[in-house]
C-alpha atoms as a PDB file:
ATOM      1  CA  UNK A   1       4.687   1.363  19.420  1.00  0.00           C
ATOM      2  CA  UNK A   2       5.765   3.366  16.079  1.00  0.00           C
ATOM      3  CA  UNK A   3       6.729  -0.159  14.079  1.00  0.00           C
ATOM      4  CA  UNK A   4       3.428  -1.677  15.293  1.00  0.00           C
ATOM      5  CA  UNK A   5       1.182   1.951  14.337  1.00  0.00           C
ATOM      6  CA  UNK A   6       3.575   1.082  10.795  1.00  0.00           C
ATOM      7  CA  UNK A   7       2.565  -2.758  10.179  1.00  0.00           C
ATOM      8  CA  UNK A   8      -1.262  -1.776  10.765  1.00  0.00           C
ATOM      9  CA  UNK A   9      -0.964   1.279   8.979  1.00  0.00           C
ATOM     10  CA  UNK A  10       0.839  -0.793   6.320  1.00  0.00           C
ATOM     11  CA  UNK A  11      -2.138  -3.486   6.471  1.00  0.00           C
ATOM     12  CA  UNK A  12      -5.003  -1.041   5.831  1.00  0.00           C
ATOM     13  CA  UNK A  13      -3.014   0.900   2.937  1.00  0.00           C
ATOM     14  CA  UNK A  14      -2.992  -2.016   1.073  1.00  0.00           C
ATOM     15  CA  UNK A  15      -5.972  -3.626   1.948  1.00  0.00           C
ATOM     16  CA  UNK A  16      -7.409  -0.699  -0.194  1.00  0.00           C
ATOM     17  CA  UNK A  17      -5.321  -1.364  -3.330  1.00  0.00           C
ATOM     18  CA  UNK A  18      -7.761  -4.686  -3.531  1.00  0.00           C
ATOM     19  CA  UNK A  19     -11.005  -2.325  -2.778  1.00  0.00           C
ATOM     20  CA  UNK A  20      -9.848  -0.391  -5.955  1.00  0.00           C
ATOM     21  CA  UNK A  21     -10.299  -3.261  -7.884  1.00  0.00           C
ATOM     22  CA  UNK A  22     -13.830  -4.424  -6.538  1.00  0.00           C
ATOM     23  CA  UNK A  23     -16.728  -3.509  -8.569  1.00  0.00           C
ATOM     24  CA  UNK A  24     -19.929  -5.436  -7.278  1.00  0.00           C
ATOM     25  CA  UNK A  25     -23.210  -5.973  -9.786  1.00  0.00           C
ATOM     26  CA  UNK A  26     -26.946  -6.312  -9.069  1.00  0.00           C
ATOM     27  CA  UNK A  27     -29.507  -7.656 -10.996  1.00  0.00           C
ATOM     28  CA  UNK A  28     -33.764  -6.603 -11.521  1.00  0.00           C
ATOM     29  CA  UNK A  29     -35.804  -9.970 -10.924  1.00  0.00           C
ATOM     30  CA  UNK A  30     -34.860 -12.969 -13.386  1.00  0.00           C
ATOM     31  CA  UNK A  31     -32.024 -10.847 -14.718  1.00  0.00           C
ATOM     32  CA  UNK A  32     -28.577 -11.879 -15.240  1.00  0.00           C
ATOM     33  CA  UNK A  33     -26.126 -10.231 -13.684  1.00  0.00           C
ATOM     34  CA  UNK A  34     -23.362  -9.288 -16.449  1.00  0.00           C
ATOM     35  CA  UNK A  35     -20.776  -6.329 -16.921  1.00  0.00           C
ATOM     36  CA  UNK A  36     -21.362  -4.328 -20.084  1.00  0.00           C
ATOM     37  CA  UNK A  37     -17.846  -3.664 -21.368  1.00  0.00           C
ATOM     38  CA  UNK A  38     -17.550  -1.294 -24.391  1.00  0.00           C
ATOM     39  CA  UNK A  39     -14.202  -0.607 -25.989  1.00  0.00           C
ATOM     40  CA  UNK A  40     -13.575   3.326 -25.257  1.00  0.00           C
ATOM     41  CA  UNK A  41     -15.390   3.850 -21.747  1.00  0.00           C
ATOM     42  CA  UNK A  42     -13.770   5.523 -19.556  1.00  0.00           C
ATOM     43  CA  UNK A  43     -14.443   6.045 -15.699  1.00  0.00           C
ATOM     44  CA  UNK A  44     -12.976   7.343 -12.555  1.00  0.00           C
ATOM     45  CA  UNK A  45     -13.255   5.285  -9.793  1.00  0.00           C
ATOM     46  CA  UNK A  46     -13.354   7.626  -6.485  1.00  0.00           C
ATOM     47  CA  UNK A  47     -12.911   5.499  -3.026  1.00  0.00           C
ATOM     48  CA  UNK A  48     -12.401   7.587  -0.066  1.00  0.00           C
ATOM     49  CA  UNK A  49     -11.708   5.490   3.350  1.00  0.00           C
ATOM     50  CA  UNK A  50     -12.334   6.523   7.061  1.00  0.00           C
ATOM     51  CA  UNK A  51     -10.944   4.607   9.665  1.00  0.00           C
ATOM     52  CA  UNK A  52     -10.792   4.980  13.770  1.00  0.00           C
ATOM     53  CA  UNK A  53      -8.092   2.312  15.676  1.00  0.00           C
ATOM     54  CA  UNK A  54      -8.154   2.647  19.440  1.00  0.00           C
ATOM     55  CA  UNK A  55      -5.187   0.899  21.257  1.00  0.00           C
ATOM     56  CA  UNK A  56      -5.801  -0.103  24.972  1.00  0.00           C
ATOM     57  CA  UNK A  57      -2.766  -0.637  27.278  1.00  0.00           C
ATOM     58  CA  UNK A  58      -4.232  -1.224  30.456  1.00  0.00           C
ATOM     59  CA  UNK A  59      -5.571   2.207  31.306  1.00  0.00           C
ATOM     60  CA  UNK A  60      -3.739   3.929  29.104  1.00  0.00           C
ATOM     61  CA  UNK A  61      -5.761   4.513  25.774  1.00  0.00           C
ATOM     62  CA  UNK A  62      -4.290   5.522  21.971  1.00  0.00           C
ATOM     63  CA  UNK A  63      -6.732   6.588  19.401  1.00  0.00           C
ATOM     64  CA  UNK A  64      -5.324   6.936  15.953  1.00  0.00           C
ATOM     65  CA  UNK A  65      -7.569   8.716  12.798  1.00  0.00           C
ATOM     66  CA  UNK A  66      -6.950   8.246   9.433  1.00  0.00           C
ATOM     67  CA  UNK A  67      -8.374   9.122   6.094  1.00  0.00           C
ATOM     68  CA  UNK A  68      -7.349   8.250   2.533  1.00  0.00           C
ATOM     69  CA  UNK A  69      -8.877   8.826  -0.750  1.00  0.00           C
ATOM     70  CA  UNK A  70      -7.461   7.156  -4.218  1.00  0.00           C
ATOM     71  CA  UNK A  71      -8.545   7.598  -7.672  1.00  0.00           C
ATOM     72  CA  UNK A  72      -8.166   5.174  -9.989  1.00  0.00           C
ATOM     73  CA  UNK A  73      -8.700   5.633 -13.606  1.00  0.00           C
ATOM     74  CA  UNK A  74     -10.370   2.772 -15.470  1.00  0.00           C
ATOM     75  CA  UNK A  75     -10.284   2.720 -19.700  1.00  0.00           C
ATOM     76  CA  UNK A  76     -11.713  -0.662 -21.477  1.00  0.00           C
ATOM     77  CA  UNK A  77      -9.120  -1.058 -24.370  1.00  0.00           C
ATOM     78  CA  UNK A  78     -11.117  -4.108 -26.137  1.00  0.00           C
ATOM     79  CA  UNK A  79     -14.002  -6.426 -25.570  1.00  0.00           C
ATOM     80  CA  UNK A  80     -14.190 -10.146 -26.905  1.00  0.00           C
ATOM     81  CA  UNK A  81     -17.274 -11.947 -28.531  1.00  0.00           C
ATOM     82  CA  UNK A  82     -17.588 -13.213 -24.732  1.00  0.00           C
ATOM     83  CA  UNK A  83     -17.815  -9.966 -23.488  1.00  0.00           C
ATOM     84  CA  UNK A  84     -14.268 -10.415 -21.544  1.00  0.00           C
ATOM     85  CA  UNK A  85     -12.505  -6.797 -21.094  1.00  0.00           C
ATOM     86  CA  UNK A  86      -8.914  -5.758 -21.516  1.00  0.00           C
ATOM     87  CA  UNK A  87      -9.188  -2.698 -18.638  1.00  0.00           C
ATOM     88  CA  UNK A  88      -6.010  -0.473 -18.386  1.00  0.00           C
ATOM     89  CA  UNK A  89      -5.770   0.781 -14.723  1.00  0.00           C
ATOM     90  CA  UNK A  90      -3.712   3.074 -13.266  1.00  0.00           C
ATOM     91  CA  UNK A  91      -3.748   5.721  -9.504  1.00  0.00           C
ATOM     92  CA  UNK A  92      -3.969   8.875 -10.950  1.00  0.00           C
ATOM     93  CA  UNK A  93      -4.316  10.742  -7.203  1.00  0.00           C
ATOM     94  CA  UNK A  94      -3.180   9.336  -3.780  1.00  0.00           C
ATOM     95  CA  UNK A  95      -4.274  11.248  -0.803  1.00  0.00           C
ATOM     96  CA  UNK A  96      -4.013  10.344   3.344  1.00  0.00           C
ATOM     97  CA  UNK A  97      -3.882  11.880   6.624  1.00  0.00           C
ATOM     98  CA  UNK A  98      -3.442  10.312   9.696  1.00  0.00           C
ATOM     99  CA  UNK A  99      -3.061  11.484  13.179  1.00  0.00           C
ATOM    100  CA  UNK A 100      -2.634   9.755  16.765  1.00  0.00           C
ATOM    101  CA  UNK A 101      -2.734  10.538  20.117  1.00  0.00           C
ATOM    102  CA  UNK A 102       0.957   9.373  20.415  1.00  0.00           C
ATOM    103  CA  UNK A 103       2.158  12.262  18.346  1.00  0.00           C
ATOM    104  CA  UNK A 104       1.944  10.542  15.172  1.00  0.00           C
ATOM    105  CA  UNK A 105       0.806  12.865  12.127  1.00  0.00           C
ATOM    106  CA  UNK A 106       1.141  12.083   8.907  1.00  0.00           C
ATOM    107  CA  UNK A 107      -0.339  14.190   5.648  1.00  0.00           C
ATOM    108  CA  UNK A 108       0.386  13.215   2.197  1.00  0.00           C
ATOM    109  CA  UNK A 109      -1.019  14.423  -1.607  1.00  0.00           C
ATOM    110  CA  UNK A 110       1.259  12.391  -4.519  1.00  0.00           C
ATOM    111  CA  UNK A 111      -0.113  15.518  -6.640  1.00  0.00           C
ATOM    112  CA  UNK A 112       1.802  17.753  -4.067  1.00  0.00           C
ATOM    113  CA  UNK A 113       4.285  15.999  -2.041  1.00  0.00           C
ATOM    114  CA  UNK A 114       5.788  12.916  -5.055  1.00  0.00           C
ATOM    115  CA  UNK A 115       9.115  14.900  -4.806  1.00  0.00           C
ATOM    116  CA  UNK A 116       9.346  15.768  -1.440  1.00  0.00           C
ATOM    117  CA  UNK A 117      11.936  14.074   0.981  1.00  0.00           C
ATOM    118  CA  UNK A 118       9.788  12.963   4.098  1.00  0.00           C
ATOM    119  CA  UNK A 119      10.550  12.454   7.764  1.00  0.00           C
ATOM    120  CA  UNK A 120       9.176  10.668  10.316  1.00  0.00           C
ATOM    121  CA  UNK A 121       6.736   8.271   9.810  1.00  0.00           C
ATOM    122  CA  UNK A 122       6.026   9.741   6.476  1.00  0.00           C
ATOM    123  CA  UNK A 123       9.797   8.499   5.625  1.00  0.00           C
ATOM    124  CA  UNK A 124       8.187   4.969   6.481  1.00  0.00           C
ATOM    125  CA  UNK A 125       5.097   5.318   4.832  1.00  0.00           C
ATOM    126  CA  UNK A 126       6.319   7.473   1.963  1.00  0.00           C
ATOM    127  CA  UNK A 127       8.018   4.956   0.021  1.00  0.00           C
ATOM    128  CA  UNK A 128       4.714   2.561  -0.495  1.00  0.00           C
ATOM    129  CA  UNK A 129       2.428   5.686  -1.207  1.00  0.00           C
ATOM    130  CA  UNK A 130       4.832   7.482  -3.815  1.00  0.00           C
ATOM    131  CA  UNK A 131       4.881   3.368  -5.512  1.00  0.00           C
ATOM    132  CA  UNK A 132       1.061   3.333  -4.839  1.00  0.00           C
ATOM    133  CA  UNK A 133       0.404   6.669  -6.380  1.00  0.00           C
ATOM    134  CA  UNK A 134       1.967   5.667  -9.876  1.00  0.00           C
ATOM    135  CA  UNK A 135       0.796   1.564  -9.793  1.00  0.00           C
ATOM    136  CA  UNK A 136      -0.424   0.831 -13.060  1.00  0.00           C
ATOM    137  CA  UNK A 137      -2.400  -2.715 -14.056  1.00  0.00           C
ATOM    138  CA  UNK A 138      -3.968  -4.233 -16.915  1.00  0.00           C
ATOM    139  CA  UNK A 139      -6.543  -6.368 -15.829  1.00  0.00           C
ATOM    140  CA  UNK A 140      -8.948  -9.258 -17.890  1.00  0.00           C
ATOM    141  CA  UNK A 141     -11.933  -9.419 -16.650  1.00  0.00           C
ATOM    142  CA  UNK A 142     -15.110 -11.585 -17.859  1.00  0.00           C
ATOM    143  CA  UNK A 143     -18.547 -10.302 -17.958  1.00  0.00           C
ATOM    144  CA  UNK A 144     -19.324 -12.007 -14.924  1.00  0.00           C
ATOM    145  CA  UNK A 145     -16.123 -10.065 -13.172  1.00  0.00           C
ATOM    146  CA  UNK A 146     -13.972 -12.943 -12.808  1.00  0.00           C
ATOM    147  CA  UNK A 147     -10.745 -11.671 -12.906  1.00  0.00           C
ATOM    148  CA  UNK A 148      -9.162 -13.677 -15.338  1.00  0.00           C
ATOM    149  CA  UNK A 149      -5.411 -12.207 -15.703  1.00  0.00           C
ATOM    150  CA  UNK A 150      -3.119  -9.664 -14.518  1.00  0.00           C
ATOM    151  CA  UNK A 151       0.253  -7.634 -15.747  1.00  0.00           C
ATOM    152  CA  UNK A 152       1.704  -5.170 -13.315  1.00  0.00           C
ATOM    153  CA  UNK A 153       3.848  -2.489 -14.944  1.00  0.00           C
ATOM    154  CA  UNK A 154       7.396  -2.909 -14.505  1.00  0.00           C
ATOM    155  CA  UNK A 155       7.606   0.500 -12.726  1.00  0.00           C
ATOM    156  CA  UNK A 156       5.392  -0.194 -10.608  1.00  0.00           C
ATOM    157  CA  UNK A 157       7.240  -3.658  -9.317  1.00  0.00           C
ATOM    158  CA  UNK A 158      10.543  -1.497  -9.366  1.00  0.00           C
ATOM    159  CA  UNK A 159       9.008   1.021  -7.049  1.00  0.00           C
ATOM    160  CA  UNK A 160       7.285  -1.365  -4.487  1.00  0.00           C
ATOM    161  CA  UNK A 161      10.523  -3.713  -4.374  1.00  0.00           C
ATOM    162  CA  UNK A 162      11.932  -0.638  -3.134  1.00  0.00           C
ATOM    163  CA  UNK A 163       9.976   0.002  -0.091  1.00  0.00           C
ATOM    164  CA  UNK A 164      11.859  -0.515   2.856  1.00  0.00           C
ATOM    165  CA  UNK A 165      11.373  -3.840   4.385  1.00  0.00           C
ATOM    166  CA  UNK A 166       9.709  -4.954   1.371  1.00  0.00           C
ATOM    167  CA  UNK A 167      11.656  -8.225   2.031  1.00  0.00           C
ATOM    168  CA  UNK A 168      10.226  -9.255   5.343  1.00  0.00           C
ATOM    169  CA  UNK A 169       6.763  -8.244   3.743  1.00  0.00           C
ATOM    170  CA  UNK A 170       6.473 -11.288   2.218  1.00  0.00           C
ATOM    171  CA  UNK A 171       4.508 -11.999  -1.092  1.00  0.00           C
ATOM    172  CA  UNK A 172       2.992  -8.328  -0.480  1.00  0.00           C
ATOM    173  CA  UNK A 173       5.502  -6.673  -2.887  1.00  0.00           C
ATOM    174  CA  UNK A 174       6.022 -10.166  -4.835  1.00  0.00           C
ATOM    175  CA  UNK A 175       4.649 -10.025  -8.432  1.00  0.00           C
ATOM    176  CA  UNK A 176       2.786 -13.619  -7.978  1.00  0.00           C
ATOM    177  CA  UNK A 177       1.708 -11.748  -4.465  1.00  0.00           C
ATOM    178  CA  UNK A 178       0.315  -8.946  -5.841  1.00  0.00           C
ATOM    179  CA  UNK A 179      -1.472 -10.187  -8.976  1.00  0.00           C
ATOM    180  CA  UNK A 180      -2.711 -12.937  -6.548  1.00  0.00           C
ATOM    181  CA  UNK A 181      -4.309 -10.172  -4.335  1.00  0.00           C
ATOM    182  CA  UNK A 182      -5.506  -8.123  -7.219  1.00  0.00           C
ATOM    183  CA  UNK A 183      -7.571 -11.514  -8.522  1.00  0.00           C
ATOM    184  CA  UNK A 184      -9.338 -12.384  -5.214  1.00  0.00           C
ATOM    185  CA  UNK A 185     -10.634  -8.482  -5.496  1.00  0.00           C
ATOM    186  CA  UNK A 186     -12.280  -9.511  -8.420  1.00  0.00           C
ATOM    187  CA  UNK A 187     -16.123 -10.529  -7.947  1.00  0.00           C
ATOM    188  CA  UNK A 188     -18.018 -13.813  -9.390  1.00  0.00           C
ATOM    189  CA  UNK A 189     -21.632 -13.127 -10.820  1.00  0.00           C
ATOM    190  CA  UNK A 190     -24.030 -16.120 -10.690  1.00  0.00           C
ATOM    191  CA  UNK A 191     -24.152 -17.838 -14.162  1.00  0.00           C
ATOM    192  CA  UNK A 192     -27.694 -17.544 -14.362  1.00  0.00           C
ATOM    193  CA  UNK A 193     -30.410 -15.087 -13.742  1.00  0.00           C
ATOM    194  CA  UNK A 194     -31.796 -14.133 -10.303  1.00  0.00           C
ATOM    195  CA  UNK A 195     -34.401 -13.245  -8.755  1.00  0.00           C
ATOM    196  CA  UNK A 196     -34.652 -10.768  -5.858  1.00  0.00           C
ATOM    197  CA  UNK A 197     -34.157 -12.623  -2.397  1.00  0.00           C
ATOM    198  CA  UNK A 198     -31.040 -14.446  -4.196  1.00  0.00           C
ATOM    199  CA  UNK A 199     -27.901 -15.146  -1.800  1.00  0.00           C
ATOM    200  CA  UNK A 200     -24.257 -16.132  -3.427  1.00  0.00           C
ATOM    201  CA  UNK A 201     -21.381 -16.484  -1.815  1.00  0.00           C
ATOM    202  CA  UNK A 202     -17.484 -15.163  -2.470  1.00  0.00           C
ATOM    203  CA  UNK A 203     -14.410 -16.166  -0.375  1.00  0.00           C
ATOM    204  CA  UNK A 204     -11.052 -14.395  -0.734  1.00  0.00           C
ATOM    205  CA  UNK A 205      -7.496 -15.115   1.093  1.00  0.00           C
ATOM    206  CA  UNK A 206      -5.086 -12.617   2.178  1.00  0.00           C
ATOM    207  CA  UNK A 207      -1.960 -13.053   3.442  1.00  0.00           C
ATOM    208  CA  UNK A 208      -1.012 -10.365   6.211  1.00  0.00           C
ATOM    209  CA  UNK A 209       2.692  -9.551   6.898  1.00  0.00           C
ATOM    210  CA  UNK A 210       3.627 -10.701  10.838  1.00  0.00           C
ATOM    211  CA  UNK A 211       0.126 -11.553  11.429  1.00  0.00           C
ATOM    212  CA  UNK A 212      -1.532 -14.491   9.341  1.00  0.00           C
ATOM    213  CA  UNK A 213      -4.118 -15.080   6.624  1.00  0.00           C
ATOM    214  CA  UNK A 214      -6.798 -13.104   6.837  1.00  0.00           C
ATOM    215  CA  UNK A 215      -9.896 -15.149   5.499  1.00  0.00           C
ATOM    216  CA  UNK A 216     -13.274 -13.338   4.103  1.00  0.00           C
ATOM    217  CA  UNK A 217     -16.547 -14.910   3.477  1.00  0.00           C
ATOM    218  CA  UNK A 218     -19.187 -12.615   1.915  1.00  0.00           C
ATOM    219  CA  UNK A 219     -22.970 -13.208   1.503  1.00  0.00           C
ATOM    220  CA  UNK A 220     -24.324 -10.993  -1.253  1.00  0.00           C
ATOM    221  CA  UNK A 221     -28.199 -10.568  -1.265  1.00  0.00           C
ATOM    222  CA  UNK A 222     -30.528  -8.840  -4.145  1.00  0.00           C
ATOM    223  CA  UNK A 223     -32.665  -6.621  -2.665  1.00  0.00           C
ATOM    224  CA  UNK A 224     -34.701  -5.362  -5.512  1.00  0.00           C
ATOM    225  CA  UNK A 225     -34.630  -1.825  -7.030  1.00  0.00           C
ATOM    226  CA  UNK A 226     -34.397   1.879  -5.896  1.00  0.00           C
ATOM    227  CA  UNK A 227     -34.512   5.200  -7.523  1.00  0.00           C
ATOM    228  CA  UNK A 228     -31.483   7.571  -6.866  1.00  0.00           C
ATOM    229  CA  UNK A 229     -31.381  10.509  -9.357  1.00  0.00           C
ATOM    230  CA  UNK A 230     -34.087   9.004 -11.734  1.00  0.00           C
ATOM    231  CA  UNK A 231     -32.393   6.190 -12.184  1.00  0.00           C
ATOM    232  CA  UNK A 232     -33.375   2.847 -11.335  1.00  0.00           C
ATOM    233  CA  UNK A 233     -30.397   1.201  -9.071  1.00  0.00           C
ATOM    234  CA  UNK A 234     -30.397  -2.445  -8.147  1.00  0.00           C
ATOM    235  CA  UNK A 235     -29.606  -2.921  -4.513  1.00  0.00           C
ATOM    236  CA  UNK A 236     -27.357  -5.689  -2.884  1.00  0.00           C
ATOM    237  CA  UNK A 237     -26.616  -5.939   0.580  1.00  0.00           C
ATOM    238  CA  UNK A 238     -23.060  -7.517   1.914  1.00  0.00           C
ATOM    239  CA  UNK A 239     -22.726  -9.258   5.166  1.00  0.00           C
ATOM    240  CA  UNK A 240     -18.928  -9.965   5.858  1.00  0.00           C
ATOM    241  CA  UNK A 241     -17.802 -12.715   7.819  1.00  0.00           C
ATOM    242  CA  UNK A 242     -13.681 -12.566   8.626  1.00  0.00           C
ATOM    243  CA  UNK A 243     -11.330 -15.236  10.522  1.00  0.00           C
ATOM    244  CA  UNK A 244      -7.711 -14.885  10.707  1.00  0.00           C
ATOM    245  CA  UNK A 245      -5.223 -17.569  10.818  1.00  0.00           C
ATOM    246  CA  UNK A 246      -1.877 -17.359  12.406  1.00  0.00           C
ATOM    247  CA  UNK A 247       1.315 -19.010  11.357  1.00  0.00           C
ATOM    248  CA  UNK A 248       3.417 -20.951  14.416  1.00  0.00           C
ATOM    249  CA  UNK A 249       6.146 -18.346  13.968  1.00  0.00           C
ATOM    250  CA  UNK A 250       4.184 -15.092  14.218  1.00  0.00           C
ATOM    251  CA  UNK A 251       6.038 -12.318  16.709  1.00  0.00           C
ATOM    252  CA  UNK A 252       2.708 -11.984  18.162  1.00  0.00           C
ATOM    253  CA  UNK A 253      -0.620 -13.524  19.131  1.00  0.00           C
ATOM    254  CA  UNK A 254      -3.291 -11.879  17.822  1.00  0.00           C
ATOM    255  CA  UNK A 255      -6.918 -12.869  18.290  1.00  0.00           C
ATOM    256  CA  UNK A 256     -10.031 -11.772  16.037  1.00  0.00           C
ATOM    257  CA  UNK A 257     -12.687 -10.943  19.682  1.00  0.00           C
ATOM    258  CA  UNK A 258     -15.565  -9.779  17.406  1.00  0.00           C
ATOM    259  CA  UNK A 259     -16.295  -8.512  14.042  1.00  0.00           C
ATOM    260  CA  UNK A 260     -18.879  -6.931  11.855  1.00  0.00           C
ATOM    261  CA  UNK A 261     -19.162  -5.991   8.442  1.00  0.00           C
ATOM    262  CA  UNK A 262     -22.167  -5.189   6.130  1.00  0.00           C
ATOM    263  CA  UNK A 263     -22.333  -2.667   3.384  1.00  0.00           C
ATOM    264  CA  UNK A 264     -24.778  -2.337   0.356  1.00  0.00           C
ATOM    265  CA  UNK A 265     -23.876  -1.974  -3.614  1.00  0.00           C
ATOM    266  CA  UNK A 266     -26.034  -0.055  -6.124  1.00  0.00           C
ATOM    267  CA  UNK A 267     -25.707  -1.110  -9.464  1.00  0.00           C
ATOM    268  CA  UNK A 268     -27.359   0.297 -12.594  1.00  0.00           C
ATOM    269  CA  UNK A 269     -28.210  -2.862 -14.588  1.00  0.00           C
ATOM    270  CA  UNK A 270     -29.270  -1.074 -17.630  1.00  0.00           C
ATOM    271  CA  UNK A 271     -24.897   0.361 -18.237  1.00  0.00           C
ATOM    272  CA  UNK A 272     -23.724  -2.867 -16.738  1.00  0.00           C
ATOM    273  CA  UNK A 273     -21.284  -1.187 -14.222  1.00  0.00           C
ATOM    274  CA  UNK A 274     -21.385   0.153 -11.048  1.00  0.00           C
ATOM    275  CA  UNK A 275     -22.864   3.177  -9.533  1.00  0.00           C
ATOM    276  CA  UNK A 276     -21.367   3.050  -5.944  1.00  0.00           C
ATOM    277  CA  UNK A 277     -21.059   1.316  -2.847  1.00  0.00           C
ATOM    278  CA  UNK A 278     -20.135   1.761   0.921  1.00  0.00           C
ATOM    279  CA  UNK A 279     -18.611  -1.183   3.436  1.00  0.00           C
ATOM    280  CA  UNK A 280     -18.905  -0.361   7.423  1.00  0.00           C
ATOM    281  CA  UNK A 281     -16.733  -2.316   9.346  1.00  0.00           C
ATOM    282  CA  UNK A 282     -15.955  -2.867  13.110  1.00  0.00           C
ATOM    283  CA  UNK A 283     -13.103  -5.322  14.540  1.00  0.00           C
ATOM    284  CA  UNK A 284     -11.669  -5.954  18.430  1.00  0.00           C
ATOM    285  CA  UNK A 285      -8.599  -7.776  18.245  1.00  0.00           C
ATOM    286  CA  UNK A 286      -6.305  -8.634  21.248  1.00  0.00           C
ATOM    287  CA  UNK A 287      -2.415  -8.517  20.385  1.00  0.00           C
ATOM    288  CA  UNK A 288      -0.384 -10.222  22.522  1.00  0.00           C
ATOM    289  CA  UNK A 289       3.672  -9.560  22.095  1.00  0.00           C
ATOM    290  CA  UNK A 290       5.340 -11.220  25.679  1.00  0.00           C
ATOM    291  CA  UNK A 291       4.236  -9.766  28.660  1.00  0.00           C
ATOM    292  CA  UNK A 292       2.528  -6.898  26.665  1.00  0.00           C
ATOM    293  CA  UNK A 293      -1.197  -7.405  25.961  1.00  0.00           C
ATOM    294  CA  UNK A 294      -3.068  -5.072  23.389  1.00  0.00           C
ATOM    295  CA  UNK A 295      -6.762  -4.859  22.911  1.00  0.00           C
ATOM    296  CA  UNK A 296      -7.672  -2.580  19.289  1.00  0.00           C
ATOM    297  CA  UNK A 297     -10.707  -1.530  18.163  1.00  0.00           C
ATOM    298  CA  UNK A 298     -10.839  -0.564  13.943  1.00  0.00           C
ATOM    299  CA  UNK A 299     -13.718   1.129  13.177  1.00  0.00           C
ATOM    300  CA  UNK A 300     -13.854   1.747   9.336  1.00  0.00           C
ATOM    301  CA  UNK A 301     -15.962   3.135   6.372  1.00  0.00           C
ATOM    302  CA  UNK A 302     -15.361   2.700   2.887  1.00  0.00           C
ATOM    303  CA  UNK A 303     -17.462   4.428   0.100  1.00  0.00           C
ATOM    304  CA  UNK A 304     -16.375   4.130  -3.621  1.00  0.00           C
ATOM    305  CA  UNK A 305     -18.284   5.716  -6.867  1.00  0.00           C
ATOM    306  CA  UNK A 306     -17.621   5.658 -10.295  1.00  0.00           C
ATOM    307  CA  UNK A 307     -17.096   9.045 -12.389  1.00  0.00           C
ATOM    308  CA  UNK A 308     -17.858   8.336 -16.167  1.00  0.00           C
ATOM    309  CA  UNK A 309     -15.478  10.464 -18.470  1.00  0.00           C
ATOM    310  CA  UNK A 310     -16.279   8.644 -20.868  1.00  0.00           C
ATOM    311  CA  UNK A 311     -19.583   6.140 -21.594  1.00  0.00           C
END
């Protein structure tokens, strides 16, 4: 039960690493959607995620709670005549609490506890957060938000090679792995301008240690304009579409029963970046490991805003 709390644990960590990196765009009618990269600016990106898992075992029930919050600086170091960006990245503040009815509980703060030897499953966990809290990227990115390259700090390869088990992890803690992941969080704008009532699509791939690859289909849809704050916000709405695919050798069956996903992006158009966003997620999976038959229910939230230090 604790290695298989671990791996999903594990799973949603990192899934957020690649929510850091997504910054969706809107666009007023017959406008084209485009980042507006300046050399200088300077934001905080704030993403706090809420998640519920329920395990069933028969009658006998496990909920587990978790919370985690990560802030990411972003600074634009140059802009091309294209408009492509040269954005320095890096965690500045890694925070997560998790507790389950099994007796797991789990708090850590890398602004308080980077030093500190942990036990339990925090001596599992540890290792990835501590590597987490310090990961550093510089990313390319066009001013559709194509991510166009990637270079990971050498610390930060160092520090997530060292995470126990890395090895069986797979191309998780790989540097082709990683900058693969980091480019599929990246988001393509239509070319030209919309209108509101516009639909495009964006697939990503991600490959899930001891389960599979994990495929995502979203449908982005203008929705027109808002005010928030006297500002005017352009709206899109996300409806999320997953299917996982399992490899022959996988130590267990797991099956994808239902899933739902929407969230909505708001977008001021006029600075060309984005103002916030929130996902909603619910998944039932059955896990089958021999004669022992799992059915999970993840019920998740993720909400992300950007803090400008400086415009």
């Amino acid at each position: 039960m604790p290695l298989l709390l671990n791996s999903l644990a594990r799973i949603t960590l990192f899934a957020s690493l690649f929510a850091l990196l997504l910054a969706p765009s809107a666009a007023m009618a017959q406008t084209k959607l485009e980042w507006k990269f300046k050399k200088g600016q300077h934001v905080n990106q704030e993403v706090e995620q809420n998640m519920d898992m329920t395990m069933a075992f028969g009658e006998r029930k496990i909920k587990t709670s978790m919370n985690q919050k990560i802030d990411t600086g972003w600074l634009v170091e140059s802009v091309d005549e294209n408009g492509t960006a040269t954005i320095a990245q890096a965690i500045s503040r890694l925070r997560m609490t998790m507790k389950s009815d099994a007796g797991v509980q789990f708090d850590f703060d890398s602004k308080e506890d980077a030093d500190k030897e942990l036990e339990g499953i925090a001596a599992t966990l540890g290792p990835a957060l501590k590597g987490l809290a310090k990961a550093k990227f510089t990313v390319t990115m066009n001013s559709q938000g194509a991510v166009e390259k990637v270079e990971i700090d050498e610390a930060t390869l160092a520090s997530f090679k060292a995470v126990p088990g890395a090895a069986q992890m797979g191309g998780m803690f790989s540097k082709d792995g990683l900058i693969n992941m980091i480019k599929q969080g990246g988001t393509d704008f239509p070319a030209k301008a919309i209108e509101n009532g516009t639909s495009w699509k964006k697939g990503t791939e991600i490959q899930l240690p001891q389960v599979g690859k994990m495929k995502s289909d979203a449908t982005m849809t203008y929705k027109g304009t808002l005010q928030v704050d006297n500002k005017t916000l352009q709206r899109i709405d996300i409806d999320l579409a997953i299917d996982l695919a399992q490899g022959d050798n996988a130590p267990a069956k797991v099956t994808l029963k239902d899933q739902r996903a929407s969230g909505k992006l708001l977008f001021d158009n006029e600075k060309g970046w984005l103002q916030e966003s929130e996902m909603n997620q619910v998944m039932t999976m059955q896990i089958k490991a021999g004669p022992t038959v799992i059915e999970q229910v993840l019920e998740q939230q993720v909400k992300a805003k950007m803090v400008w230090i400086k415009e």
